[in-house]
C-alpha atoms as a PDB file:
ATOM      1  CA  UNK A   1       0.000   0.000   0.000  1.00  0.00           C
ATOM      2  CA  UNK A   2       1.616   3.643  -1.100  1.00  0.00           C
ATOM      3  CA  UNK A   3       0.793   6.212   1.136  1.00  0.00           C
ATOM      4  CA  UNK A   4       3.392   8.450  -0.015  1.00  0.00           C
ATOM      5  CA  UNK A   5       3.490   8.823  -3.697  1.00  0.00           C
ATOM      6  CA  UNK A   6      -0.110  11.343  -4.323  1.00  0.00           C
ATOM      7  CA  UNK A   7      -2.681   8.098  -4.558  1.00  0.00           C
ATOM      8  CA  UNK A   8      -3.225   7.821  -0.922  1.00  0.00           C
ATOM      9  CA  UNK A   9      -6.422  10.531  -1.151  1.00  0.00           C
ATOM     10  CA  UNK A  10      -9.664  11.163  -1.717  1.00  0.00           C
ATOM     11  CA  UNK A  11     -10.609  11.605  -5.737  1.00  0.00           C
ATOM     12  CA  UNK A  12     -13.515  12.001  -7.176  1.00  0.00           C
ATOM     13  CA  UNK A  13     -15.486  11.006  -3.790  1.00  0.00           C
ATOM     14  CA  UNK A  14     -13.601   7.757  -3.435  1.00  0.00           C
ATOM     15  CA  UNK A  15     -10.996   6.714  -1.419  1.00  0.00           C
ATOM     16  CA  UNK A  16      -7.844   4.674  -2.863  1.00  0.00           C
ATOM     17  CA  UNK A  17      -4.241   4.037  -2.979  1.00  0.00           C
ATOM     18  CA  UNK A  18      -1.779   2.161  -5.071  1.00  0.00           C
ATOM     19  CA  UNK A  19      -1.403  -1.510  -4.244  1.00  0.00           C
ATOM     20  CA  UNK A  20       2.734  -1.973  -5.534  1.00  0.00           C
ATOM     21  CA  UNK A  21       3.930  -5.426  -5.351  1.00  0.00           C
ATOM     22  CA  UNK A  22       5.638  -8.482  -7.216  1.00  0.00           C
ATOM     23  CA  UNK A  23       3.952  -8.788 -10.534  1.00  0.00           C
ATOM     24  CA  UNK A  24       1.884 -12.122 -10.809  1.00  0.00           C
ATOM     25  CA  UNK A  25       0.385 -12.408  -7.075  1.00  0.00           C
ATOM     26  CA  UNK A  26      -2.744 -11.781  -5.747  1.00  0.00           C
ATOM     27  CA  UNK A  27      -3.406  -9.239  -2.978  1.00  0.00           C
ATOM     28  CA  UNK A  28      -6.844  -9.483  -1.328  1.00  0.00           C
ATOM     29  CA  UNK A  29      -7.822  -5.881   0.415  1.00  0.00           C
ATOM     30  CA  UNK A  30     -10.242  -6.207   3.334  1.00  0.00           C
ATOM     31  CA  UNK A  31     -12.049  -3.386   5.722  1.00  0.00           C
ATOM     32  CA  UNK A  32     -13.694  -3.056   9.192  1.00  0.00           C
ATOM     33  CA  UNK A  33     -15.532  -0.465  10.977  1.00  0.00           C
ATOM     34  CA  UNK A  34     -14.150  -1.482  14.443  1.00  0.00           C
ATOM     35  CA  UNK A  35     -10.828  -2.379  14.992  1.00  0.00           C
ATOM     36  CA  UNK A  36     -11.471  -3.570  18.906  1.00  0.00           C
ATOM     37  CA  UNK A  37     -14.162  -6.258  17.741  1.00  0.00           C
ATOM     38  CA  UNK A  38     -12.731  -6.501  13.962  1.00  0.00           C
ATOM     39  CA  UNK A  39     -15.163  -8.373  11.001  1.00  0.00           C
ATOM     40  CA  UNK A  40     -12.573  -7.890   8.115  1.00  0.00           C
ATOM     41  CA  UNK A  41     -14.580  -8.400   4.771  1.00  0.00           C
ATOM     42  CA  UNK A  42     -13.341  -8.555   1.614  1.00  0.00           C
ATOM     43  CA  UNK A  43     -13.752  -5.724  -0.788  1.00  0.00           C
ATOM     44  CA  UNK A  44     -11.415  -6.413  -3.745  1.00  0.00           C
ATOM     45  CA  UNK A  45      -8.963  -9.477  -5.155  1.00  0.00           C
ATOM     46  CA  UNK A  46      -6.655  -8.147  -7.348  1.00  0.00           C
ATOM     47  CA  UNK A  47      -3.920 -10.658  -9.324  1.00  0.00           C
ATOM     48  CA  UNK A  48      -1.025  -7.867  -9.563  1.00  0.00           C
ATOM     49  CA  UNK A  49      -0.296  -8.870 -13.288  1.00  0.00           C
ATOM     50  CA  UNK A  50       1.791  -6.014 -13.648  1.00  0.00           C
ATOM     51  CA  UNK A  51       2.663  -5.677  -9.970  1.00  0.00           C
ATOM     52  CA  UNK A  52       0.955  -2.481  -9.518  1.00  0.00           C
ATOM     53  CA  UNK A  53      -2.773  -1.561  -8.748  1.00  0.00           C
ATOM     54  CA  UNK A  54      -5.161   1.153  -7.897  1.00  0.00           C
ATOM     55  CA  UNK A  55      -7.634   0.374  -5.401  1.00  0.00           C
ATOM     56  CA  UNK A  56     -10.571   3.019  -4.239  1.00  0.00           C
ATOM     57  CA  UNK A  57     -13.643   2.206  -2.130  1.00  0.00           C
ATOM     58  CA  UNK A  58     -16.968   4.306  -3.573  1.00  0.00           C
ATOM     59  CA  UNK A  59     -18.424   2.875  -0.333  1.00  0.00           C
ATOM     60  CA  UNK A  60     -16.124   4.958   2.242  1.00  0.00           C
ATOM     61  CA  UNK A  61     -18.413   7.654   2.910  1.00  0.00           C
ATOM     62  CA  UNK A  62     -21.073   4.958   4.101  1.00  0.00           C
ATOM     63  CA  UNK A  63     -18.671   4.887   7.351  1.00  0.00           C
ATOM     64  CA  UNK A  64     -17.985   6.943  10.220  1.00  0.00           C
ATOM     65  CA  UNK A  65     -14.705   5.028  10.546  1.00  0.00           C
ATOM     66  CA  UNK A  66     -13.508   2.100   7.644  1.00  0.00           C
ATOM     67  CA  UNK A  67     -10.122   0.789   8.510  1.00  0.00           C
ATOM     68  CA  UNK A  68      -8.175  -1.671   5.705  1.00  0.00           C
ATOM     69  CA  UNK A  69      -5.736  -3.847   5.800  1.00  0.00           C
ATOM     70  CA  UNK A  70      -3.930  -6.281   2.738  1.00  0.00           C
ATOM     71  CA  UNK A  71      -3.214 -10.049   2.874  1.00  0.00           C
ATOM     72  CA  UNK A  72      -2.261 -12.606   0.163  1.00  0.00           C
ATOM     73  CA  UNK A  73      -4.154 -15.663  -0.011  1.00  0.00           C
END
């Protein structure tokens, strides 16, 4: 996950980053709403053909709080 290259914002009402990683592997990005009882669901699997992905969440504003977190199957 980038947070330091510009993608790690708000644009166009969605949230997103970049996803950077080795090309070929599959990154699954999940989110909660309470991080002291955490239900992590998934919201995207990406296969990181090129190693690099944007992810944004149109859903983010449905939240008062949506925390994320990235695993690899």
């Amino acid at each position: 996950m980038q947070t330091t290259n510009g993608s790690f914002d708000i644009q166009t009402n969605q949230f997103g980053f970049n996803l950077d990683w080795a090309g070929g592997q599959t990154v699954v990005v999940e989110a909660c709403t309470n991080l002291g009882n955490p239900d992590w669901q998934p919201v995207l699997t990406n296969v990181l053909t090129t190693g690099s992905a944007y992810f944004s969440d149109p859903q983010w504003m449905n939240y008062p709080g949506r925390f994320y977190r990235l695993r690899s199957p």
